[in-house]
C-alpha atoms as a PDB file:
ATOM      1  CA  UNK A   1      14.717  15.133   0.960  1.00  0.00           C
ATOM      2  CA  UNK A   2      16.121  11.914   0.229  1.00  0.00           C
ATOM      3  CA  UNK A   3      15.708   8.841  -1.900  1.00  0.00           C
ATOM      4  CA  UNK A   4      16.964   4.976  -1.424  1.00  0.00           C
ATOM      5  CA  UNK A   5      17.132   3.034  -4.714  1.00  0.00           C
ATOM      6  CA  UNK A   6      18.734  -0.394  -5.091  1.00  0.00           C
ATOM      7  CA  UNK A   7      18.281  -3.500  -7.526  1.00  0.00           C
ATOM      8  CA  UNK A   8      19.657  -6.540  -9.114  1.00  0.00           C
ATOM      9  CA  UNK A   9      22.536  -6.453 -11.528  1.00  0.00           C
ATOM     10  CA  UNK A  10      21.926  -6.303 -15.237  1.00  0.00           C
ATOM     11  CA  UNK A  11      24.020  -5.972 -18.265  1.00  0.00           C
ATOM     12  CA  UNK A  12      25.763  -2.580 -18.653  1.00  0.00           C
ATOM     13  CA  UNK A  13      28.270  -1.560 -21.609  1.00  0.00           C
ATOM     14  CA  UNK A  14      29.543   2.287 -20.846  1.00  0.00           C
ATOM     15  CA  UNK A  15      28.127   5.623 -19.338  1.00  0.00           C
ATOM     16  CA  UNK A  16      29.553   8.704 -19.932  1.00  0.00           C
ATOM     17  CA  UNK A  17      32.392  10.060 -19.591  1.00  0.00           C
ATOM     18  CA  UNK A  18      32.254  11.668 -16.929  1.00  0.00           C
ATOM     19  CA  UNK A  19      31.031   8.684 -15.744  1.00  0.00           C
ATOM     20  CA  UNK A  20      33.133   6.421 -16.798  1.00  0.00           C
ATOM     21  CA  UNK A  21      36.035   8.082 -15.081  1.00  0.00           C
ATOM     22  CA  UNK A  22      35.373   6.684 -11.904  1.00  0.00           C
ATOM     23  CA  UNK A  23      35.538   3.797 -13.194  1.00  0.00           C
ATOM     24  CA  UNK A  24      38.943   3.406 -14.690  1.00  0.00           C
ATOM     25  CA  UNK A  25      40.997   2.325 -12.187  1.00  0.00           C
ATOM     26  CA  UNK A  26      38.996  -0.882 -11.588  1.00  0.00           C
ATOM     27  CA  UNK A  27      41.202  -4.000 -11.993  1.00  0.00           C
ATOM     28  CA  UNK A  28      38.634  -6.316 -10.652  1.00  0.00           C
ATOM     29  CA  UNK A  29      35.657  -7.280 -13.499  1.00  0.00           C
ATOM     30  CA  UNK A  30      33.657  -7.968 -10.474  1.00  0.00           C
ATOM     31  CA  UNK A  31      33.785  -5.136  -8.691  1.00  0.00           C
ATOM     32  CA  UNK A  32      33.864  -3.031 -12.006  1.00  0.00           C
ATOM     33  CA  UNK A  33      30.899  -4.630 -13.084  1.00  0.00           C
ATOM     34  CA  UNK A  34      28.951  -4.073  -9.449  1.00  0.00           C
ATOM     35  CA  UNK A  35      30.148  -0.082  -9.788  1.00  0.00           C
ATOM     36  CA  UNK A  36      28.828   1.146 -13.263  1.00  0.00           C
ATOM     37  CA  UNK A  37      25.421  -0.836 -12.472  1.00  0.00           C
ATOM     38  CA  UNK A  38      25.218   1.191  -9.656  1.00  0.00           C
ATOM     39  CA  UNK A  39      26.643   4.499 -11.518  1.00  0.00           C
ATOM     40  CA  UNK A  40      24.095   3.425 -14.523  1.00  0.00           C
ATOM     41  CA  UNK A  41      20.809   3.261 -11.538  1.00  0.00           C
ATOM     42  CA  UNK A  42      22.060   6.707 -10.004  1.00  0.00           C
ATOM     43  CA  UNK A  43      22.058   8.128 -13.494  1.00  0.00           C
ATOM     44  CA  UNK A  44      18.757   6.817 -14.640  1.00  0.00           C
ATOM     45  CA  UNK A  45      17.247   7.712 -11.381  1.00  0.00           C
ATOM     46  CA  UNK A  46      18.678  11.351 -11.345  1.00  0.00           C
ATOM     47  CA  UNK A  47      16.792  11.662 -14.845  1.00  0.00           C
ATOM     48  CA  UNK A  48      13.849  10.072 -14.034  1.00  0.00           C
ATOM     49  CA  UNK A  49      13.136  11.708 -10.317  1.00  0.00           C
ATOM     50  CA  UNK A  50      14.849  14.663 -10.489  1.00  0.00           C
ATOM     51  CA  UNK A  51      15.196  15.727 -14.027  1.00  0.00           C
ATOM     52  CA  UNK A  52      19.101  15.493 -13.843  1.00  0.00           C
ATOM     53  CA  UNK A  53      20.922  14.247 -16.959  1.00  0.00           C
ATOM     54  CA  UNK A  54      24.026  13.082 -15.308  1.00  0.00           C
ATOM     55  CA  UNK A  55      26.190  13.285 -18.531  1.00  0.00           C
ATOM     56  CA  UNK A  56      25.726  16.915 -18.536  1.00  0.00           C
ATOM     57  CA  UNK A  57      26.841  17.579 -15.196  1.00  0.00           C
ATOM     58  CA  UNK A  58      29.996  18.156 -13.379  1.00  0.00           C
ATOM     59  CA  UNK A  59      30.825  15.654 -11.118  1.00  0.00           C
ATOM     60  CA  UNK A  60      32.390  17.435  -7.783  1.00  0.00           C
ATOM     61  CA  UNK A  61      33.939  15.993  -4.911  1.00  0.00           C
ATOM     62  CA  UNK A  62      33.577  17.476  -0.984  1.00  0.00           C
ATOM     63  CA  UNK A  63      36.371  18.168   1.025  1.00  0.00           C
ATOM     64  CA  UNK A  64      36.391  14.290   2.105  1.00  0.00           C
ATOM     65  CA  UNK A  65      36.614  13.201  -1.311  1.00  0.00           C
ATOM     66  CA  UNK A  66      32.953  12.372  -1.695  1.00  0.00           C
ATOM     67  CA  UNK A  67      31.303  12.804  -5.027  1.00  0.00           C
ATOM     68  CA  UNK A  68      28.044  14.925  -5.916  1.00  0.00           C
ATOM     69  CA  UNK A  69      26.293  17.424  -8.204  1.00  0.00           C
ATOM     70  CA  UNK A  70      25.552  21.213  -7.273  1.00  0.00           C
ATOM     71  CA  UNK A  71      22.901  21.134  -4.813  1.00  0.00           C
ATOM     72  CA  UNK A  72      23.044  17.092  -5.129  1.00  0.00           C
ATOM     73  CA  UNK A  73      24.548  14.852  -2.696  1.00  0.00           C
ATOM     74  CA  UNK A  74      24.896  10.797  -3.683  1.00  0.00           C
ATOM     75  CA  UNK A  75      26.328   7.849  -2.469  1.00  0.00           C
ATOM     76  CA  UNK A  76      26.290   4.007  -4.197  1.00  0.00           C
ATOM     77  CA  UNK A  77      27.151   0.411  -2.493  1.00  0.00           C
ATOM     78  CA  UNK A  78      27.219  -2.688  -4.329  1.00  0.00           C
ATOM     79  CA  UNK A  79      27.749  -6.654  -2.882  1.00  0.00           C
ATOM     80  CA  UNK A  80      27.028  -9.645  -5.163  1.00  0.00           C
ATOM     81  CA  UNK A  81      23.915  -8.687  -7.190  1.00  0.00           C
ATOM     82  CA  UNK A  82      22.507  -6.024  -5.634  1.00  0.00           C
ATOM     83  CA  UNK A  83      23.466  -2.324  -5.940  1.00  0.00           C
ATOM     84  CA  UNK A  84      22.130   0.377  -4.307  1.00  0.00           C
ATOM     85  CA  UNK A  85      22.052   4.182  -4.150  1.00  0.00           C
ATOM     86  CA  UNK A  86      21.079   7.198  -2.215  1.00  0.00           C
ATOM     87  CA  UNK A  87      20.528  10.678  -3.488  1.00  0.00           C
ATOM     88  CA  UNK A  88      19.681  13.318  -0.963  1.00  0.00           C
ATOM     89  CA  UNK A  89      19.725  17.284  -1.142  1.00  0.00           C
ATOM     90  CA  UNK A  90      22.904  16.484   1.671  1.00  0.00           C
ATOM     91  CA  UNK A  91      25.513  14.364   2.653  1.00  0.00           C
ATOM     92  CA  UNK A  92      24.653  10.743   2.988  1.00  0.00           C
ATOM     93  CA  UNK A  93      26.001   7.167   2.903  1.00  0.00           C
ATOM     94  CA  UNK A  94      24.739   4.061   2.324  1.00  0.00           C
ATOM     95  CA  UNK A  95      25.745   0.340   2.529  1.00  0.00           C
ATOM     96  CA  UNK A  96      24.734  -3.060   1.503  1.00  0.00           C
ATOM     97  CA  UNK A  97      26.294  -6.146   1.960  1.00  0.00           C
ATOM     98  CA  UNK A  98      25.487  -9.343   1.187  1.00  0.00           C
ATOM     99  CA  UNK A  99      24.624 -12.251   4.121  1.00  0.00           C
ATOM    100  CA  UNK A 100      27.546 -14.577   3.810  1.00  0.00           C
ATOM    101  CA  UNK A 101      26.427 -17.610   5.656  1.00  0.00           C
ATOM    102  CA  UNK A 102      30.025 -19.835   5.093  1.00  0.00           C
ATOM    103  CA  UNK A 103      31.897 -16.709   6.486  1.00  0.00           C
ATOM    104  CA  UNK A 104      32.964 -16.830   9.999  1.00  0.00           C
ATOM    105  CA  UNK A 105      32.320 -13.717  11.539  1.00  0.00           C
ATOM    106  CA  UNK A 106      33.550 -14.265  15.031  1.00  0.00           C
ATOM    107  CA  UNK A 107      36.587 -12.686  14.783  1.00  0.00           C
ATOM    108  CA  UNK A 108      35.869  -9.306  12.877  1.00  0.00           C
ATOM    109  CA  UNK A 109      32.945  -9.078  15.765  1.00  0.00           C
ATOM    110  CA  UNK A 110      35.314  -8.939  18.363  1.00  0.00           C
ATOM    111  CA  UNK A 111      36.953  -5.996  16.161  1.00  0.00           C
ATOM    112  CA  UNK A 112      33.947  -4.276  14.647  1.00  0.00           C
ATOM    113  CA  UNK A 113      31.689  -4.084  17.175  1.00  0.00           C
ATOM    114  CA  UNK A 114      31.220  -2.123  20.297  1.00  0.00           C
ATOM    115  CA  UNK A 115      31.616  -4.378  24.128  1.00  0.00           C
ATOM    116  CA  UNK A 116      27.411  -3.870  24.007  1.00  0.00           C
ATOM    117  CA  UNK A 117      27.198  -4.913  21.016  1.00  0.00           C
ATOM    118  CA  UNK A 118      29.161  -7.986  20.975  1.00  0.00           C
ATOM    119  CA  UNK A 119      27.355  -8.880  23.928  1.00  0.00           C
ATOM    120  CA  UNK A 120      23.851  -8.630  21.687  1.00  0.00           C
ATOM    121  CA  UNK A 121      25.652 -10.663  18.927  1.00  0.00           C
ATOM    122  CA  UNK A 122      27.085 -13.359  21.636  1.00  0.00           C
ATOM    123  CA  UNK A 123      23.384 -13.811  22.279  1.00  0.00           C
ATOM    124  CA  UNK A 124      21.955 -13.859  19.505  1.00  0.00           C
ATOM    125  CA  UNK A 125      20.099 -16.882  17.425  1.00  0.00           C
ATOM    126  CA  UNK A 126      21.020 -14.723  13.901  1.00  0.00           C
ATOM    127  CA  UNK A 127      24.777 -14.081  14.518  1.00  0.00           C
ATOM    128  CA  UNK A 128      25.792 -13.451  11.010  1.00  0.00           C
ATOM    129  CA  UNK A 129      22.418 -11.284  10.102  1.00  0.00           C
ATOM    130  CA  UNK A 130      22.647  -9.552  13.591  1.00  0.00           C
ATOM    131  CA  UNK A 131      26.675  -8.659  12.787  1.00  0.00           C
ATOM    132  CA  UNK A 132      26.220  -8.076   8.790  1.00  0.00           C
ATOM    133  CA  UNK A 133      23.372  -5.429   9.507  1.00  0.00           C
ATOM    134  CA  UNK A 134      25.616  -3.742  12.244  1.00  0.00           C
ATOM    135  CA  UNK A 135      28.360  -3.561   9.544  1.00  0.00           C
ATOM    136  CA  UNK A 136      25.755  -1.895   7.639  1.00  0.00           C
ATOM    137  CA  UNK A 137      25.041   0.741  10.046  1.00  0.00           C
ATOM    138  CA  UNK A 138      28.640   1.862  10.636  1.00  0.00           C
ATOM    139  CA  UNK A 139      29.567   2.012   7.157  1.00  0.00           C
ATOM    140  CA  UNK A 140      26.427   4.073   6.123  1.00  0.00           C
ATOM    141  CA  UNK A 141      27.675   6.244   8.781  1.00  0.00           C
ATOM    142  CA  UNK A 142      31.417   6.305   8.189  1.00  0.00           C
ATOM    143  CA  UNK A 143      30.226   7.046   4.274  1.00  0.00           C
ATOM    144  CA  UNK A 144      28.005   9.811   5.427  1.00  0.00           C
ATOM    145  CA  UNK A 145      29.491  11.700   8.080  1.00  0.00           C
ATOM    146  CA  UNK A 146      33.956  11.019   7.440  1.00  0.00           C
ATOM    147  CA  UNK A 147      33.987  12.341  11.212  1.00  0.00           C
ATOM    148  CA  UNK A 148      37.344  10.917  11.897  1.00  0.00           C
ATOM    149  CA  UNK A 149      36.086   7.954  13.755  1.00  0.00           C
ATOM    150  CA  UNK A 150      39.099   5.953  14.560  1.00  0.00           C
ATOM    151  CA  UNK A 151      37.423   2.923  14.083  1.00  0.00           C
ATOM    152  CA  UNK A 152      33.627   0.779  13.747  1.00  0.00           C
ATOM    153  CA  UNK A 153      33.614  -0.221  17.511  1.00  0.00           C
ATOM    154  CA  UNK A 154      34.184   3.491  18.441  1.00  0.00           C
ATOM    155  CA  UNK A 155      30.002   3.680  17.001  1.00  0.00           C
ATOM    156  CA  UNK A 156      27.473   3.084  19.102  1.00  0.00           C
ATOM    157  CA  UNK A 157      24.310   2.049  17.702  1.00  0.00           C
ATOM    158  CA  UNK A 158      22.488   5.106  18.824  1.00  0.00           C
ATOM    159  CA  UNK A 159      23.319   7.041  15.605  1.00  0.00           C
ATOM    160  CA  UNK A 160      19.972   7.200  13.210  1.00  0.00           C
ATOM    161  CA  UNK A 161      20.536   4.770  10.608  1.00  0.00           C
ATOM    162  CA  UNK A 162      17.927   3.127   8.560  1.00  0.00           C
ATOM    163  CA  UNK A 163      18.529  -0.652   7.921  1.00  0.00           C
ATOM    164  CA  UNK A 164      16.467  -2.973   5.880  1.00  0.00           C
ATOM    165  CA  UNK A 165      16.676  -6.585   5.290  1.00  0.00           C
ATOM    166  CA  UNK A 166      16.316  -7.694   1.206  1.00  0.00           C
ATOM    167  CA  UNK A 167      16.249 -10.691  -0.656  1.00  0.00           C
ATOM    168  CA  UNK A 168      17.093 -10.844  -3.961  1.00  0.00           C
ATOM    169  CA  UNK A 169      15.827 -13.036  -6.750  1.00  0.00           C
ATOM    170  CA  UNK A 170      17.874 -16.317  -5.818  1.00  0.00           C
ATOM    171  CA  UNK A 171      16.795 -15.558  -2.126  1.00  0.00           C
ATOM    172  CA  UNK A 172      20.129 -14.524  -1.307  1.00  0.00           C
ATOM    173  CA  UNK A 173      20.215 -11.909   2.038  1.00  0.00           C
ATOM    174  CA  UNK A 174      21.528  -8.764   1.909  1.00  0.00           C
ATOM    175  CA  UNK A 175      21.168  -5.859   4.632  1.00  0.00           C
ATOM    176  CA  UNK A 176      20.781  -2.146   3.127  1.00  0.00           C
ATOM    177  CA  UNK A 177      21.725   0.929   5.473  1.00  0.00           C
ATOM    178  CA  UNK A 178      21.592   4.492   4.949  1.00  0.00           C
ATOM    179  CA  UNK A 179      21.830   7.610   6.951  1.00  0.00           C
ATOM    180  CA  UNK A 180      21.663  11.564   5.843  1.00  0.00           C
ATOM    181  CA  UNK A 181      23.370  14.236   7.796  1.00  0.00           C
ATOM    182  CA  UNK A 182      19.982  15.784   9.595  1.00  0.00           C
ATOM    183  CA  UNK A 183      18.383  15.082  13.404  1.00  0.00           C
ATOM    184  CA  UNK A 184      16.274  12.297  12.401  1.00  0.00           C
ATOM    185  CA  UNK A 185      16.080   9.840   9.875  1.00  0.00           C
ATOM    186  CA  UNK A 186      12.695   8.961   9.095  1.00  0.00           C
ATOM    187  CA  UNK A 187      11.675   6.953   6.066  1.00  0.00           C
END
């Protein structure tokens, strides 16, 4: 069982506490601001689908360092005005990321992606959508599975990985990814 969540940002004060602890270290307003929208959409959604008041529940972390909830598994991702989260009955990860069209992603293709893959992006009329949802992939999968993967051209893109292309409401691109530790990842 899983569920895939994500929308725009909106105004957001303070969760609780428990909360609000993960979110104390944040130095950045952007970033801070990205995190407890996504902290506030896992919390309503908890409530709302699964009948879990996230105030009133210990927040855990696994061996890796990954937070979730008895019998509750989670994982958030925000880039410019979109955040996103999963919630699954097991370990997951998900990852959006914003389509940066000024950025010049030659050089972290050479390093992120695998020799067949850079030969797909080489080739490719959408470079920057083609390399943005790759980036996607492997960090769905590096949140999910913290297998000791020395690096993102060490995945190959046969790992089962659900990616989605959105558009938000100033038709700015974004690619979504997730992946749950099962077989087969079917939507």
């Amino acid at each position: 069982m899983y569920k895939v969540y994500y929308r725009e940002l909106e105004q957001v004060e303070t969760l609780s506490d428990n909360v609000m602890e993960y979110l104390k270290d944040y130095k950045n307003q952007e970033r801070y601001n990205q995190s407890i929208n996504a902290w506030k959409l896992l919390s309503e959604k908890l409530n709302s689908d699964f009948n879990i008041k996230l105030e009133n529940c210990e927040i855990k972390k696994t061996n890796n360092g990954k937070p979730f909830i008895d019998g509750i598994y989670f994982n958030i991702s925000h880039s410019k005005d979109l955040v996103s989260v999963i919630i699954s009955d097991t370990e997951c990860g998900i990852d959006i990321q914003y389509v940066n069209s000024k950025t010049n992603h030659s050089l972290m293709a050479k390093k992120v992606l695998s020799c067949e893959e850079y030969d797909i992006y080489i080739k490719s009329d959408d470079k920057i959508g083609y390399f943005i949802s790759q980036w996607t992939k492997k960090e769905a999968y590096l949140k999910c599975y913290n297998d000791g993967i020395t690096g993102f051209g060490d995945l190959r893109d046969n790992y089962n990985v659900y990616t989605e292309k959105l558009v938000d409401k100033q038709n700015n691109e974004y690619y979504l990814s997730f992946v749950i530790k099962e077989d087969v990842c079917t939507r």
